[in-house]
Protein backbone atom coordinates (compact mmCIF):
# COMPACT_ATOMS: atom_id res chain seq x y z
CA UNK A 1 -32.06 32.60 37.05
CA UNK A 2 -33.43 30.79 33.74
CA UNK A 3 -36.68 31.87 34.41
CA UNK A 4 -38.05 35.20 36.64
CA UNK A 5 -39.31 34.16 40.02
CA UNK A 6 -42.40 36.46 41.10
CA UNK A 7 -45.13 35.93 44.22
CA UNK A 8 -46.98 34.10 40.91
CA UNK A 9 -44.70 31.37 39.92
CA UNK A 10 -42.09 30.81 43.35
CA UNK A 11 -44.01 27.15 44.70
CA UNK A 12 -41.73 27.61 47.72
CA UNK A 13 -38.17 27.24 49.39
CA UNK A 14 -36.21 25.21 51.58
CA UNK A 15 -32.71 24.62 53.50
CA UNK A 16 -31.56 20.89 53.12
CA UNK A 17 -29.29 21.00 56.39
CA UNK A 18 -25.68 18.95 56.43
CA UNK A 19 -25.88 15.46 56.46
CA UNK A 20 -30.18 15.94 55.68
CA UNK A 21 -32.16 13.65 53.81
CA UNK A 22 -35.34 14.45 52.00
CA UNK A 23 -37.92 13.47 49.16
CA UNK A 24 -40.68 15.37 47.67
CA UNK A 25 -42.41 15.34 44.57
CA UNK A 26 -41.88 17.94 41.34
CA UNK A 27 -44.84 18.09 38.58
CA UNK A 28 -44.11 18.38 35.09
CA UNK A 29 -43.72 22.32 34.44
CA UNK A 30 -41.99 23.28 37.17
CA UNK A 31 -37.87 23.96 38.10
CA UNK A 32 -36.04 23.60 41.05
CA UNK A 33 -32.66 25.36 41.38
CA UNK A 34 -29.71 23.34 44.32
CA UNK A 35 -27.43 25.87 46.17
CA UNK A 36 -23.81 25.09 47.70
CA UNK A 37 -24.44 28.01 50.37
CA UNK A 38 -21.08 27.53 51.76
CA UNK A 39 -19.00 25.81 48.80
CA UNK A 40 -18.04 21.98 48.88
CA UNK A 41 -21.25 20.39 49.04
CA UNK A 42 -22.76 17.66 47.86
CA UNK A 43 -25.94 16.48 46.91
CA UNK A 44 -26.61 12.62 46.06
CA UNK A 45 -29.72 12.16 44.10
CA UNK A 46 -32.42 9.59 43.03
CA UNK A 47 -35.12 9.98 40.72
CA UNK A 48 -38.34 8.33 40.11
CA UNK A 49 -41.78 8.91 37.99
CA UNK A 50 -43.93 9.68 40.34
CA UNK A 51 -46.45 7.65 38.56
CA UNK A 52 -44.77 4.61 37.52
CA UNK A 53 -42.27 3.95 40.13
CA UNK A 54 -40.64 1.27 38.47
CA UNK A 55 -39.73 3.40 35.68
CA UNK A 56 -36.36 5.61 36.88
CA UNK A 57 -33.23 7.67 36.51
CA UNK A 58 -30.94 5.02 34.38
CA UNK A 59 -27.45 6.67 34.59
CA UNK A 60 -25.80 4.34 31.49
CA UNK A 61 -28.73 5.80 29.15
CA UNK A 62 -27.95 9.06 30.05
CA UNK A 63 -24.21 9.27 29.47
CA UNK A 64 -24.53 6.84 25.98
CA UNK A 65 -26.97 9.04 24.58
CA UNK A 66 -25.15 12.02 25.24
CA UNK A 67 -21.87 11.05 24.79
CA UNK A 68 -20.52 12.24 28.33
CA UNK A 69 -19.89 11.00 31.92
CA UNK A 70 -21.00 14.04 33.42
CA UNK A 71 -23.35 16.73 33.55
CA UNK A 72 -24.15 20.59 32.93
CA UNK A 73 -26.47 23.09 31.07
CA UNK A 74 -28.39 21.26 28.32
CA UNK A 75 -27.71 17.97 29.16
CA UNK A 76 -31.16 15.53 30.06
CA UNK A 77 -31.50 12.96 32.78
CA UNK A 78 -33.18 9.76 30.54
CA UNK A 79 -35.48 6.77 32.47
CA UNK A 80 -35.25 3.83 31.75
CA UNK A 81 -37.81 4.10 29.10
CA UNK A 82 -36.51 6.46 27.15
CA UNK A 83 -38.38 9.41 28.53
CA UNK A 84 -36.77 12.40 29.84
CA UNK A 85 -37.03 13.13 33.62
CA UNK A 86 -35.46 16.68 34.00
CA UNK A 87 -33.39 18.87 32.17
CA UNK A 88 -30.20 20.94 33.38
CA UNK A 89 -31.24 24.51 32.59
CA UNK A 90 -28.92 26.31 34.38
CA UNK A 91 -25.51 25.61 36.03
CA UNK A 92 -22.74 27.72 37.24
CA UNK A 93 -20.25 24.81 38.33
CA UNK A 94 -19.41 23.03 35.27
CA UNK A 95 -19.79 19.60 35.94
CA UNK A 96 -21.47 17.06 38.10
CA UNK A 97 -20.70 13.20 38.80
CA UNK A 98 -22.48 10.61 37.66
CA UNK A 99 -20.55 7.55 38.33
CA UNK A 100 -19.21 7.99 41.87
CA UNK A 101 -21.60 6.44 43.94
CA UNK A 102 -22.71 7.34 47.21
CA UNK A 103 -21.33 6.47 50.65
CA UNK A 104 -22.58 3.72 52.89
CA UNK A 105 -22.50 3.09 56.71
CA UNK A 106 -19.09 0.82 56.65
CA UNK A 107 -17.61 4.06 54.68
CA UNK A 108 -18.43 6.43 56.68
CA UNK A 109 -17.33 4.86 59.87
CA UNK A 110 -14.09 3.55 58.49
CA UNK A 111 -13.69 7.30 57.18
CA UNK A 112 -15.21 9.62 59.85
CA UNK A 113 -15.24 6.99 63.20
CA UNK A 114 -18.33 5.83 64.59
CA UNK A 115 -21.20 8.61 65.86
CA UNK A 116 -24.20 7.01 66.20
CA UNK A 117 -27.48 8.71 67.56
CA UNK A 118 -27.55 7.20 70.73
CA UNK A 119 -23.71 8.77 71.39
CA UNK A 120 -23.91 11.84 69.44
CA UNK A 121 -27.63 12.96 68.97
CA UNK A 122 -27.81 15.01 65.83
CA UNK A 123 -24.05 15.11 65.51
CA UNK A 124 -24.37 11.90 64.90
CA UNK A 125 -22.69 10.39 61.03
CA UNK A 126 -25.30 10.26 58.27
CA UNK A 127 -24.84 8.35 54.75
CA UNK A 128 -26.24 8.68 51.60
CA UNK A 129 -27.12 5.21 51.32
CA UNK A 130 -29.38 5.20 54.10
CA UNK A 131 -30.44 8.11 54.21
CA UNK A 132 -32.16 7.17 50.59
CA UNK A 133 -33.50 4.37 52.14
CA UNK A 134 -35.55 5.98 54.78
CA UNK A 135 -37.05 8.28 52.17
CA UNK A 136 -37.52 5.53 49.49
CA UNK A 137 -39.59 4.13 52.57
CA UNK A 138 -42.15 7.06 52.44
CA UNK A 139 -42.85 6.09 49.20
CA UNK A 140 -43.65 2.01 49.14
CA UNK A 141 -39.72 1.55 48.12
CA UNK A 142 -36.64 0.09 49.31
CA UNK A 143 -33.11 -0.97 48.72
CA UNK A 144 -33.69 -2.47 45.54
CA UNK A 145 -34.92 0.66 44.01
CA UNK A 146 -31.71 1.77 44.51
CA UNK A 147 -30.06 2.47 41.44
CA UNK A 148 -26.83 4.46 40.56
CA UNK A 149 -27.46 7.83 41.60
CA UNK A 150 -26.19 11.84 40.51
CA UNK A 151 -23.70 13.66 42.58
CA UNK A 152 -24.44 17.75 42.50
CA UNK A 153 -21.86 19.52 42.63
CA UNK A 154 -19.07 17.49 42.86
CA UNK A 155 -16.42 16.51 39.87
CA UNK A 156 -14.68 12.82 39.65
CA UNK A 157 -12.53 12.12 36.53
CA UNK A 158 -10.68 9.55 34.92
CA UNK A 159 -6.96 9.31 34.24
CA UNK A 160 -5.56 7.25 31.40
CA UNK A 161 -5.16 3.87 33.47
CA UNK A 162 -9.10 4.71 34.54
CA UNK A 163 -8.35 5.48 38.00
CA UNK A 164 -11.17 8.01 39.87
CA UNK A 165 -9.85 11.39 41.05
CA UNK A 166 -11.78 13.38 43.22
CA UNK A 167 -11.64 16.92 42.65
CA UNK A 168 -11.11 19.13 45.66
CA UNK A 169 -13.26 22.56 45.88
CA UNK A 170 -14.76 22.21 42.85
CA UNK A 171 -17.84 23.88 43.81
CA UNK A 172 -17.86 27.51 45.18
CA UNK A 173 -20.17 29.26 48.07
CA UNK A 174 -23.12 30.71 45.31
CA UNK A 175 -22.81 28.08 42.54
CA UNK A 176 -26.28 26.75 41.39
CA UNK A 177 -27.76 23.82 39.01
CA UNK A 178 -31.31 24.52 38.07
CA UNK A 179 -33.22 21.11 36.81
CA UNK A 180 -36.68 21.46 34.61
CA UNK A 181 -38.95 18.44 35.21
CA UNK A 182 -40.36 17.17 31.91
CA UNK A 183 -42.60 14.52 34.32
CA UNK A 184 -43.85 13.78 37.04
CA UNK A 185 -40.72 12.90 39.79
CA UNK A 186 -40.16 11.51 42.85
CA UNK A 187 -37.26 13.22 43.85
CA UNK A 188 -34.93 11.71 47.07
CA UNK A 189 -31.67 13.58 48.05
CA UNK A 190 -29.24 12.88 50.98
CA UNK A 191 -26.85 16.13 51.39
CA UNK A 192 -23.85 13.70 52.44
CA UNK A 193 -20.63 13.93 51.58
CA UNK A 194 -19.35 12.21 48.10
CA UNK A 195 -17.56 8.67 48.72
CA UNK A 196 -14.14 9.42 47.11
CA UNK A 197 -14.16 13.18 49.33
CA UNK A 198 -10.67 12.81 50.86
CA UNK A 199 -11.24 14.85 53.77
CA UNK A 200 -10.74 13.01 56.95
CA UNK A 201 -13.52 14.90 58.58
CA UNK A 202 -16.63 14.38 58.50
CA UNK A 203 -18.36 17.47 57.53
CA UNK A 204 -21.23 17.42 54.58
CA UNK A 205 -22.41 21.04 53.69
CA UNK A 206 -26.06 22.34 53.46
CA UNK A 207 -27.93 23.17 50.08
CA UNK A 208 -30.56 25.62 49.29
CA UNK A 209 -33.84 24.63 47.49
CA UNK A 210 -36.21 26.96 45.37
CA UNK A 211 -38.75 25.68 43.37
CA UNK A 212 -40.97 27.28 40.54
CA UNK A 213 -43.32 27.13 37.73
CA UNK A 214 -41.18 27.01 34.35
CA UNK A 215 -43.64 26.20 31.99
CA UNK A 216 -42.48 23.16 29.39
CA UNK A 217 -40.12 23.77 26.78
CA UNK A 218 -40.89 24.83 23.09
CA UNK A 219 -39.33 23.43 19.99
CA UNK A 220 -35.75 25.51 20.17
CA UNK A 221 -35.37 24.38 23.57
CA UNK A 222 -31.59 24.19 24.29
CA UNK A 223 -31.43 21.35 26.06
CA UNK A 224 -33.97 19.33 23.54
CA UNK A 225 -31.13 20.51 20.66
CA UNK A 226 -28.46 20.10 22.68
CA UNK A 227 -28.06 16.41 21.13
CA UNK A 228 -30.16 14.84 18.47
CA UNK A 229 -30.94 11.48 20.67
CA UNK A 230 -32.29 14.12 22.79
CA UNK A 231 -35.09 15.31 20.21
CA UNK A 232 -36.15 11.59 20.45
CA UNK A 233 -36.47 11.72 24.06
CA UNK A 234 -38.53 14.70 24.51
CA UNK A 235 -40.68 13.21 21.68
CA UNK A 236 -41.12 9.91 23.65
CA UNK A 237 -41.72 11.56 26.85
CA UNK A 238 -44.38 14.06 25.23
CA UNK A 239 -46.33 11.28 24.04
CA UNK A 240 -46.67 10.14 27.71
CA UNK A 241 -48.66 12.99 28.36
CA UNK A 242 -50.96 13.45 25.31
């Protein structure tokens, strides 16, 4: 782990269960590191300033000012301002999407069938979609704060004709992204499974959560180096809370 957990820094830990939903907030300072417990998984993300609301994950910013179209270690999710939300720290898997989407009721039932609560009880078929919007809800948002989202642990690439492939057990039982939070976030996740997953079953996998105190980053920081746009954007974010 990036940094040592002790009975003085650990803020606590959680089990997202398959097909779960959840948001909770992460301060400035502090680090939360995903689990695929049983490999497969998936974790669709949204991310917010917990402050300013209207200011949020912008997916095109990140991947232009990085020159990429996915994630790992050192890379920076940007807002739409320019400011830097969290950092990838740590990450044994190698890549995660950014431009797949999540899936939506009509997917899931053309996909998976049709398993409603009333039919199924807690069997019954979750989405991504809204599953987000019942936890953008808690908040005083809805399902135009919906903007393109992160996919943990999953990998979609493009061939030469730019056709998405979907990469089948790219993530292993054990692998582990650990995010820094340079503000103040609103963090919403939906454990679903990703839209182009071309298993006919419906069966999303659970994640495990730890959070802790980091401390911010100093000058050498890797992921502030990692590109020079990013110097910029740890600059702009810093002056946010000066």
């Amino acid at each position: 782990m990036t940094e040592a957990l002790s009975k003085t820094n650990l803020l606590w830990e959680e089990m997202l269960p398959a097909g779960a939903h959840w948001s909770f907030q992460m301060k400035r300072g502090t680090a939360l590191r995903f689990t695929d417990v049983e490999g497969g998984a998936n974790l669709s993300m949204l991310l917010y300033n917990l402050d300013e609301k209207l200011e949020r994950y912008n997916m095109p910013d990140t991947l232009k000012a990085q020159h990429t179209a996915h994630l790992t270690k050192g890379f920076v999710l940007y807002s739409d301002m320019g400011r830097v939300l969290a950092s990838v720290i740590e990450d044994s898997c190698g890549w995660h999407d950014t431009i797949g989407g999540m899936t939506n009721a009509a997917l899931v039932e053309k996909k998976y069938g049709k398993a409603n609560y009333q039919n199924a009880r807690n069997a019954m078929h979750r989405n991504a979609r809204d599953s987000c919007i019942i936890e953008l809800g808690k908040w005083g948002l809805g399902k135009r704060d919906i903007v393109p989202n992160l996919n943990l642990f999953s990998k979609v690439s493009a061939d030469d004709a730019g056709g998405l492939h979907f990469e089948t057990n790219h993530s292993k039982a054990g692998d582990i992204v650990e995010l820094r939070f340079e503000m103040n976030v609103l963090v919403v996740v939906s454990a679903s499974q990703h839209p182009l997953d071309p298993n006919p079953q419906y069966a999303p996998k659970p994640i495990a959560l730890k959070a802790w105190r980091s401390g911010m980053p100093n000058k050498d920081d890797h992921c502030r180096n990692f590109r020079p746009e990013n110097v910029r954007g740890f600059y702009n974010t810093e002056l946010l809370f000066r």
